[in-house]
C-alpha atoms as a PDB file:
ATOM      1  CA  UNK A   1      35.322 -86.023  14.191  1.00  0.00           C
ATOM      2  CA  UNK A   2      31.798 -84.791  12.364  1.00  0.00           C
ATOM      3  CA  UNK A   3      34.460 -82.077  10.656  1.00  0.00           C
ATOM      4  CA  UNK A   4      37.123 -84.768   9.522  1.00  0.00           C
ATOM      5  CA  UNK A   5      34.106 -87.239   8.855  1.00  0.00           C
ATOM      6  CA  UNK A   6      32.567 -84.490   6.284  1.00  0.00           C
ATOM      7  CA  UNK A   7      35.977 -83.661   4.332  1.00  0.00           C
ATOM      8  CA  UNK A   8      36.266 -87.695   4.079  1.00  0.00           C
ATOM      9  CA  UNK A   9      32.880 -88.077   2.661  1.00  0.00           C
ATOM     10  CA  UNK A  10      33.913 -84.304   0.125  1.00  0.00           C
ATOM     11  CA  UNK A  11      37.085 -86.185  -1.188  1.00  0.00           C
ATOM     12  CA  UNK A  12      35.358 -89.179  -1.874  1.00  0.00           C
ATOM     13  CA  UNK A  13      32.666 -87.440  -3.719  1.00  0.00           C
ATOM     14  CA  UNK A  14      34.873 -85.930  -6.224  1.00  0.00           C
ATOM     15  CA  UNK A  15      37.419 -88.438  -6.720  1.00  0.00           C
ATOM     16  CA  UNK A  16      37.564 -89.454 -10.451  1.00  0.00           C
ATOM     17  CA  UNK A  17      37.415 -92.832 -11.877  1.00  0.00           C
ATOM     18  CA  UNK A  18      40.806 -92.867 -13.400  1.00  0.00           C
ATOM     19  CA  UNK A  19      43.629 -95.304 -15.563  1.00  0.00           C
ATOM     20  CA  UNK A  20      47.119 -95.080 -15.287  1.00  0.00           C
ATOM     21  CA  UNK A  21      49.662 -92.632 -13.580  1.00  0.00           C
ATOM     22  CA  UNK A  22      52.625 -91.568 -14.052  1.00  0.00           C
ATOM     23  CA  UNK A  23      54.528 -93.318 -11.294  1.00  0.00           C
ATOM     24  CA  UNK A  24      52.353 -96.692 -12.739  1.00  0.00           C
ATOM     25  CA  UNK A  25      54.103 -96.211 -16.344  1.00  0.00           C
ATOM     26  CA  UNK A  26      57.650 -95.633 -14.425  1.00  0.00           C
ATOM     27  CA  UNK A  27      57.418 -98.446 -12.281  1.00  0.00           C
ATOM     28  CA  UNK A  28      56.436-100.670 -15.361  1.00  0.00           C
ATOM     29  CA  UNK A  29      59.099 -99.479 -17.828  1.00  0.00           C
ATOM     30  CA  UNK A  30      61.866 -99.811 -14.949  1.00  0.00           C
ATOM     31  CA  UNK A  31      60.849-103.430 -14.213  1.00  0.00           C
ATOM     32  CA  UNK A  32      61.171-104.540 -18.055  1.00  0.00           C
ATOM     33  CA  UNK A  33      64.238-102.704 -18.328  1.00  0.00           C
ATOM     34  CA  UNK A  34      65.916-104.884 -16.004  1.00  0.00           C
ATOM     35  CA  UNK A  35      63.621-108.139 -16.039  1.00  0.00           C
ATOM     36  CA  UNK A  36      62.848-108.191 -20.060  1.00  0.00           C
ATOM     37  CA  UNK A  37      64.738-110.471 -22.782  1.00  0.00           C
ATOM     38  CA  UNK A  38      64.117-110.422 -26.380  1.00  0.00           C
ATOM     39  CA  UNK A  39      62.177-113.439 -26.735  1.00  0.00           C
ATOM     40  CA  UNK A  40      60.760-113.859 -23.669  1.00  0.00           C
ATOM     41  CA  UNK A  41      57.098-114.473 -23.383  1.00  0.00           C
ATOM     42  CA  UNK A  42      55.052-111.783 -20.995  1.00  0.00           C
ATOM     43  CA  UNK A  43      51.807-112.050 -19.421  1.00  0.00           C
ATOM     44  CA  UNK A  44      49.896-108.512 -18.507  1.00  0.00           C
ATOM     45  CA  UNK A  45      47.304-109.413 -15.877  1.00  0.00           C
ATOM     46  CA  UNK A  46      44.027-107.142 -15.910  1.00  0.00           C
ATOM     47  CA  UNK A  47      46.205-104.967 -18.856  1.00  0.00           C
ATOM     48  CA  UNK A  48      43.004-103.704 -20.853  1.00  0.00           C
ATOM     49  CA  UNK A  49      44.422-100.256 -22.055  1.00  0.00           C
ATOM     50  CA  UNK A  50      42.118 -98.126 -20.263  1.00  0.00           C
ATOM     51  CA  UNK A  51      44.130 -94.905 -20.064  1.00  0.00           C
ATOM     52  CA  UNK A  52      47.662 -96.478 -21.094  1.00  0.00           C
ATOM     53  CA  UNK A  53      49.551 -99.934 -20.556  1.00  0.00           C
ATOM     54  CA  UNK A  54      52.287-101.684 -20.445  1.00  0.00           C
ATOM     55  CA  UNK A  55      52.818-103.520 -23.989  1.00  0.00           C
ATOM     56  CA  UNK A  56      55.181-101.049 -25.645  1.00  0.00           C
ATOM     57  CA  UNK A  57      57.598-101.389 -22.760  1.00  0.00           C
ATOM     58  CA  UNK A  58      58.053-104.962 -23.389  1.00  0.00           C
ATOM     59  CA  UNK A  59      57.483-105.301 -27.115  1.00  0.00           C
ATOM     60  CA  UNK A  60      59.963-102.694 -28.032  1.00  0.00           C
ATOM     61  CA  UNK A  61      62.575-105.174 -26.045  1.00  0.00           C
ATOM     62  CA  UNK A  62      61.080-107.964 -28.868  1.00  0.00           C
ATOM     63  CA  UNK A  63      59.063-110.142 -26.233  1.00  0.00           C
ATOM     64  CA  UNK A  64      55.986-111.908 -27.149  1.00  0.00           C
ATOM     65  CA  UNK A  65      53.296-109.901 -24.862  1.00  0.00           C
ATOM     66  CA  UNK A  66      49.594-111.389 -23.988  1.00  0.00           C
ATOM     67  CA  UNK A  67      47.134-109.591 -21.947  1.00  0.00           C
ATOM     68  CA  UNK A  68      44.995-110.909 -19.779  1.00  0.00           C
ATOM     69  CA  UNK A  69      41.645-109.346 -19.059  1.00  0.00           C
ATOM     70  CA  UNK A  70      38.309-110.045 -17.375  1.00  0.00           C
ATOM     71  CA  UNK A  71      36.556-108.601 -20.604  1.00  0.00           C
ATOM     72  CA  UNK A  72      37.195-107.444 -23.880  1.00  0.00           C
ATOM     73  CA  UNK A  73      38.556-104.369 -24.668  1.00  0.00           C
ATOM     74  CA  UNK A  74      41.443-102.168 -26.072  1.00  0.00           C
ATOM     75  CA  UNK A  75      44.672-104.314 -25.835  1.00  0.00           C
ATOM     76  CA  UNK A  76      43.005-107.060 -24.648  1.00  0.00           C
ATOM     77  CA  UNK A  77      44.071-110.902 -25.991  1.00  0.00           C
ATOM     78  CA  UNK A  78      42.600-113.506 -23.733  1.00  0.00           C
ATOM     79  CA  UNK A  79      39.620-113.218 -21.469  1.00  0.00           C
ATOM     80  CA  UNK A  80      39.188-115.091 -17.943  1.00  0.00           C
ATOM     81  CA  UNK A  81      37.046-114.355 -15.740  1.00  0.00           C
ATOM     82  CA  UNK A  82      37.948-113.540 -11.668  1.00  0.00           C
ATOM     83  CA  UNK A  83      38.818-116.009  -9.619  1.00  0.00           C
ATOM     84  CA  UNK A  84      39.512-118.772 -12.489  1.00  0.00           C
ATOM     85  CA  UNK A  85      42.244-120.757 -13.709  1.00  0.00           C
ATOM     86  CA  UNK A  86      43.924-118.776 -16.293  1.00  0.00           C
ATOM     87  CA  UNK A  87      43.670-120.881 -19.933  1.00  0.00           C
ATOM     88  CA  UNK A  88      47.828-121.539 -20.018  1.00  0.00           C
ATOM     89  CA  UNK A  89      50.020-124.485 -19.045  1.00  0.00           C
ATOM     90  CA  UNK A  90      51.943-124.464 -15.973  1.00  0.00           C
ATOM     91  CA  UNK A  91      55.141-122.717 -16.371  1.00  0.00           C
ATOM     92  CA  UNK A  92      53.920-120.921 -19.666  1.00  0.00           C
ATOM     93  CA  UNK A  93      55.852-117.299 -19.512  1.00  0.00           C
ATOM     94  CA  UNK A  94      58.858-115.806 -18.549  1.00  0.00           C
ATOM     95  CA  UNK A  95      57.673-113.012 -17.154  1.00  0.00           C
ATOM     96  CA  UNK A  96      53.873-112.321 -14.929  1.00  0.00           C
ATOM     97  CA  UNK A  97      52.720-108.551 -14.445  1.00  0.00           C
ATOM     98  CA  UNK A  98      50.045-106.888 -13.370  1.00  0.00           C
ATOM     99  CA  UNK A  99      49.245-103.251 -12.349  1.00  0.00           C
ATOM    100  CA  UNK A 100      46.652-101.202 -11.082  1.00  0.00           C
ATOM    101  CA  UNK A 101      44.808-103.984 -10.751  1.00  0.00           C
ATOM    102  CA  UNK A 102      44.613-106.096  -7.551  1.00  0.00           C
ATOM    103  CA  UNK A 103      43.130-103.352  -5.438  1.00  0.00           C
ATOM    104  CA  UNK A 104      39.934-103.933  -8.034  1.00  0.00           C
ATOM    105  CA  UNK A 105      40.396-107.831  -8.268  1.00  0.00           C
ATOM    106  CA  UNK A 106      37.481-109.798  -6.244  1.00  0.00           C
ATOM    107  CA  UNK A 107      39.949-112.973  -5.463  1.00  0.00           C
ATOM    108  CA  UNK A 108      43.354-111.198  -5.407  1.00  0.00           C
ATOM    109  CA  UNK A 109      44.881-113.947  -3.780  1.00  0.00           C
ATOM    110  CA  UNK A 110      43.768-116.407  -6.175  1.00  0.00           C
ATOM    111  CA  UNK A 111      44.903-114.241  -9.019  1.00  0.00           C
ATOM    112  CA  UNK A 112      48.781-114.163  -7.338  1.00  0.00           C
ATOM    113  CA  UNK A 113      48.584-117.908  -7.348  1.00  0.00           C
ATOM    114  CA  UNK A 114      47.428-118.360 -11.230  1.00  0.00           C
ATOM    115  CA  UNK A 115      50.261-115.817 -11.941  1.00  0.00           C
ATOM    116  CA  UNK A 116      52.535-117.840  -9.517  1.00  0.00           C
ATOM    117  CA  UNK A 117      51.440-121.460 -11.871  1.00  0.00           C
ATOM    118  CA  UNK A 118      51.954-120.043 -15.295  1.00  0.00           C
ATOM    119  CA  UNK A 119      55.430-118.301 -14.844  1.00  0.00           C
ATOM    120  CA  UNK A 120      58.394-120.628 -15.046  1.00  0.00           C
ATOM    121  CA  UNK A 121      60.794-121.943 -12.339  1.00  0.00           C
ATOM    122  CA  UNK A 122      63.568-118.934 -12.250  1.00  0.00           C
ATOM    123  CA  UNK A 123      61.050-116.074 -14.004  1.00  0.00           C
ATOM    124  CA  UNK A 124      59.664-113.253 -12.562  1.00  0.00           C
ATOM    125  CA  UNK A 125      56.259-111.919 -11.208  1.00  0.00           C
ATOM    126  CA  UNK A 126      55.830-108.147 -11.053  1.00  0.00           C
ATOM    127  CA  UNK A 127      52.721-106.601  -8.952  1.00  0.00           C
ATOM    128  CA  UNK A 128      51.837-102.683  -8.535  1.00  0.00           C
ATOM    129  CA  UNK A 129      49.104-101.912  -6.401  1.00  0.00           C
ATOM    130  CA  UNK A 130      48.437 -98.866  -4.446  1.00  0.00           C
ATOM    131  CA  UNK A 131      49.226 -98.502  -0.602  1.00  0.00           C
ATOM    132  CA  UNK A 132      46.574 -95.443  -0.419  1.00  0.00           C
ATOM    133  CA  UNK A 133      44.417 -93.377  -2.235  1.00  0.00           C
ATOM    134  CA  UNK A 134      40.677 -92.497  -2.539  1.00  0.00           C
ATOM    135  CA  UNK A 135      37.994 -94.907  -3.925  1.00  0.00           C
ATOM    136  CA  UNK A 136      38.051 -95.541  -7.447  1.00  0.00           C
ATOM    137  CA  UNK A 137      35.749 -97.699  -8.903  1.00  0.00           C
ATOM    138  CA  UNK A 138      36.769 -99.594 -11.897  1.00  0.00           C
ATOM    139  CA  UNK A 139      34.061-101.730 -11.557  1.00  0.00           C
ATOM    140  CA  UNK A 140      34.965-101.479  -7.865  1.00  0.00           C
ATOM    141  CA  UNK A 141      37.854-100.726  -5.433  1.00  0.00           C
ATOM    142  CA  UNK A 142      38.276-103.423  -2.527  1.00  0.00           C
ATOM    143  CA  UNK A 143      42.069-103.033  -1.033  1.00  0.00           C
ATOM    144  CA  UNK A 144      45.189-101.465  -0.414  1.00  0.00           C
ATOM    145  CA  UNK A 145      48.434-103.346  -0.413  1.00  0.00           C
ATOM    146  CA  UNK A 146      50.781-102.389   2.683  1.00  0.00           C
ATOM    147  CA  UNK A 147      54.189-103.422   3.190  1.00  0.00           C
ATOM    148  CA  UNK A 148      53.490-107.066   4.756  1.00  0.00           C
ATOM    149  CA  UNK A 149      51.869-107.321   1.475  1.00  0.00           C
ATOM    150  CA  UNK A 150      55.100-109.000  -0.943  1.00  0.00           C
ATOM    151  CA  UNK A 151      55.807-111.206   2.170  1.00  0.00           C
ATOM    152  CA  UNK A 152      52.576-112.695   2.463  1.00  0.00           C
ATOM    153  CA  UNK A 153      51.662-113.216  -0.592  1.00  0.00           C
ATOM    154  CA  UNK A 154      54.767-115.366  -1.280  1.00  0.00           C
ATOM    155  CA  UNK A 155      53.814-117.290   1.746  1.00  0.00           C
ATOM    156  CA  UNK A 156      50.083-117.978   0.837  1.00  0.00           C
ATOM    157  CA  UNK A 157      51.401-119.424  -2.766  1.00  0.00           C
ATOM    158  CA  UNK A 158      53.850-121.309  -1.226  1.00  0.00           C
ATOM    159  CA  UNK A 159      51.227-123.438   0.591  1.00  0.00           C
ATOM    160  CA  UNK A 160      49.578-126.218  -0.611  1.00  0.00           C
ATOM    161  CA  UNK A 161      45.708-127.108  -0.011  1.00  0.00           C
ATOM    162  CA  UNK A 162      42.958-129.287  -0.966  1.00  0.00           C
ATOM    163  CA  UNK A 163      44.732-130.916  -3.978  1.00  0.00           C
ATOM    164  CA  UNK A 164      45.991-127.618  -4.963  1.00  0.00           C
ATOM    165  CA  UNK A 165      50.222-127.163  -5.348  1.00  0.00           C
ATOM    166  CA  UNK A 166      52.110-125.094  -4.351  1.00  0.00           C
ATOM    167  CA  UNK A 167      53.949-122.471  -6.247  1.00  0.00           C
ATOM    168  CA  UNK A 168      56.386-120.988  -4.210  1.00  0.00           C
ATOM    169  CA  UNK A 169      57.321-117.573  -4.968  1.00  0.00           C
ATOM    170  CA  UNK A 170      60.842-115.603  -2.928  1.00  0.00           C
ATOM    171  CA  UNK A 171      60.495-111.768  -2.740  1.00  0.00           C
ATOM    172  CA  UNK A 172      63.169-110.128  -4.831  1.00  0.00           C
ATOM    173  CA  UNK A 173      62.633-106.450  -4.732  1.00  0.00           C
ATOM    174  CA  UNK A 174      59.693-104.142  -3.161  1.00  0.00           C
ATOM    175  CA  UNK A 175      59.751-100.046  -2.878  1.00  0.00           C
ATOM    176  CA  UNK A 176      56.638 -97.797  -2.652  1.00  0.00           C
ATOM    177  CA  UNK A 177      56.271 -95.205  -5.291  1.00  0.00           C
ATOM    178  CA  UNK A 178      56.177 -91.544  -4.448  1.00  0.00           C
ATOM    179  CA  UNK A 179      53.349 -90.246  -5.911  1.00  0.00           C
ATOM    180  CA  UNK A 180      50.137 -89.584  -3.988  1.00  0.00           C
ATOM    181  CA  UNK A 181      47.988 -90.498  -3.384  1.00  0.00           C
ATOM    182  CA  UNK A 182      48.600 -94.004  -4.301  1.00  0.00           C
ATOM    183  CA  UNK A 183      51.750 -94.503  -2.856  1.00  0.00           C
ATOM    184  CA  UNK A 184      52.209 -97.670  -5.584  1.00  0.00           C
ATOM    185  CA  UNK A 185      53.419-100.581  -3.593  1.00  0.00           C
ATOM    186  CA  UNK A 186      55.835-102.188  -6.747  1.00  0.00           C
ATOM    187  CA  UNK A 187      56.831-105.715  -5.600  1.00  0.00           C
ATOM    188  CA  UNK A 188      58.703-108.220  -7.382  1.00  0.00           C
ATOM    189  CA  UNK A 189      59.100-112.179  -6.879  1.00  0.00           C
ATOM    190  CA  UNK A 190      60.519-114.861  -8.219  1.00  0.00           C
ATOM    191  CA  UNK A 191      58.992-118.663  -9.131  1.00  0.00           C
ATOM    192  CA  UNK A 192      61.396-121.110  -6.910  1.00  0.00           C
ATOM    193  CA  UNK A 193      61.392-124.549  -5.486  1.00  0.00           C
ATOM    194  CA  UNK A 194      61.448-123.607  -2.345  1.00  0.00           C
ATOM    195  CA  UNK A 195      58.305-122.145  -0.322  1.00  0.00           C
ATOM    196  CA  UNK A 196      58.955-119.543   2.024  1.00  0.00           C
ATOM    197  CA  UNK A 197      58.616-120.098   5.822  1.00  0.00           C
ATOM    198  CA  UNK A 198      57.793-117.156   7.115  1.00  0.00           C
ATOM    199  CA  UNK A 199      55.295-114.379   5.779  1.00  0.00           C
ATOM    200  CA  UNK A 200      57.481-111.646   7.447  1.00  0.00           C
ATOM    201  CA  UNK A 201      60.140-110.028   5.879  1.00  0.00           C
ATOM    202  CA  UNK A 202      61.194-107.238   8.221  1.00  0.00           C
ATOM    203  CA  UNK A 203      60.782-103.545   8.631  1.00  0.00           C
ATOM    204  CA  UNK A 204      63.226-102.081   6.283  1.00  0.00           C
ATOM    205  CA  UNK A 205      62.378 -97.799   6.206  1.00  0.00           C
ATOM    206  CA  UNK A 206      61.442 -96.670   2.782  1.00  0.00           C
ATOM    207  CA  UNK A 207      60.983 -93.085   2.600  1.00  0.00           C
ATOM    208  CA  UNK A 208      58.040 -93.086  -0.118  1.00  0.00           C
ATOM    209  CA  UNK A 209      55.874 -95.594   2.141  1.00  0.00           C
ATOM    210  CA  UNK A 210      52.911 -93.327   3.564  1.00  0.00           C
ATOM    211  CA  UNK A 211      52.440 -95.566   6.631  1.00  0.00           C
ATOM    212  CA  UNK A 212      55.944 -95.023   7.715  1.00  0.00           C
ATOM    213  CA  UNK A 213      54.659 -91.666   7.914  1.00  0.00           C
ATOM    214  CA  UNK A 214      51.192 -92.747   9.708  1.00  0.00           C
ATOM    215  CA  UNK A 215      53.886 -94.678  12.389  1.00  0.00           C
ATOM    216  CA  UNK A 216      55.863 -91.324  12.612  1.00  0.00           C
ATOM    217  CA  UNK A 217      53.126 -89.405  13.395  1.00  0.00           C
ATOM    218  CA  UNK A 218      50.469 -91.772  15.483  1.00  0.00           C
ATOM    219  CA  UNK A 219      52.012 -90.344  18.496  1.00  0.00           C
ATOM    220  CA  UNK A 220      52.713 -86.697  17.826  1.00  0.00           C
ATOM    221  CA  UNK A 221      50.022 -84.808  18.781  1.00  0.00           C
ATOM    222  CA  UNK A 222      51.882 -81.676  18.176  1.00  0.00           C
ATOM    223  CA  UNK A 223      51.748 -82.751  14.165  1.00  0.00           C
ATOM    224  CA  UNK A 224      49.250 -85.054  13.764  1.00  0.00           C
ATOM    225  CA  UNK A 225      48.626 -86.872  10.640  1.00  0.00           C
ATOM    226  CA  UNK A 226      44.715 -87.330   9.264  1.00  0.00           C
ATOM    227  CA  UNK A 227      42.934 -89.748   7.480  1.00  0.00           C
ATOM    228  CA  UNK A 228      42.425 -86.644   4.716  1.00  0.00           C
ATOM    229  CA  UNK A 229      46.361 -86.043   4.617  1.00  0.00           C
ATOM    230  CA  UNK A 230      46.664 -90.089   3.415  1.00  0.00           C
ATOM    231  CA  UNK A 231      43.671 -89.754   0.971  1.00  0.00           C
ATOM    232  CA  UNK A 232      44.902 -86.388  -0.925  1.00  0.00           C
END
């Protein structure tokens, strides 16, 4: 344990603060290949172009593209700060995306609600966030989205509380990205009437989900899997 403890703490150490990856930019580009409309109106959640983004993939299909960010910076149109309403109307865009950030966002699951209020009855909200990977601070790294992650979420903004509505959202599509060691979890809802009842949606195998592999394995002692092997 002091051995496996000590190569933790050595991949930690050198991980890099990084932007986006390749299987980020894929993931993106597939999503407004089959989601985006010329004229539709996108909003890019936490989209500051840090080391690339996703505005070309939607503007080159003639949308009208707004990013959201917690600060100003490259890219950037409209600033809000965690955990606060965003500044648009209920029902505002076609289209809600975010990536890369939510494993960085203090109030996640206020965020998915805000994205939940502002895109229309029938559009679409689009979330990439890693399953694994080492710590990356961007200003900080808090979570890792598993696959319970699309169900839940869609139940939590399907409930109302304290005055608050509900904005009910019905998973349409979730797969986990290849690529370590992120293992993007890419899920996709979409705004309906109709809350969801359950926060479970099954255990359907996908080959690219690490923690398929972490099942596989937890028993094996032949071929164990480590911490390390998930982190690198």
């Amino acid at each position: 344990m002091e051995r496996l403890a000590l190569r933790v703490v050595a991949v930690l150490a050198v991980a890099p603060v990084i932007g986006w990856h390749s299987s980020a930019a894929r993931a993106v580009e597939a999503f407004a290949q089959t989601y985006a409309k010329r004229g539709m109106k996108v909003l890019d959640v936490g989209g500051r172009d840090v080391n690339g983004g996703a505005r070309k993939y939607f503007e080159e299909r003639a949308c009208k593209f707004v990013c959201l960010d917690m600060e100003k910076g490259a890219g950037v149109d409209v600033v809000s700060p965690p955990g606060q309403p965003f500044p648009f109307a209920d029902g505002s865009f076609d289209l809600v995306i975010t990536t890369s950030t939510f494993e960085h966002d203090p109030m996640f699951w206020m965020t998915i609600r805000e994205m939940a209020r502002v895109v229309r009855l029938g559009g679409f909200v689009y979330v990439n966030a890693p399953s694994a990977g080492f710590y990356h601070g961007y200003p900080d790294d808090n979570y890792r989205f598993y696959r319970g992650a699309a169900g839940s979420l869609a139940f939590w903004c399907g409930k109302a509380f304290g005055g608050v509505p509900a904005y009910p959202l019905r998973v349409v599509e979730q797969h986990f990205e290849h690529e370590q060691p992120w293992f993007d979890n890419v899920m996709v809802w979409e705004r309906c009437s109709s809350p969801a009842t359950s926060f479970m949606l099954g255990r359907s195998h996908d080959a690219n989900d690490p923690h398929d592999r972490m099942h596989k394995h937890r028993n094996n002692k032949s071929n164990p899997i480590s911490l390390v092997d998930m982190l690198v």
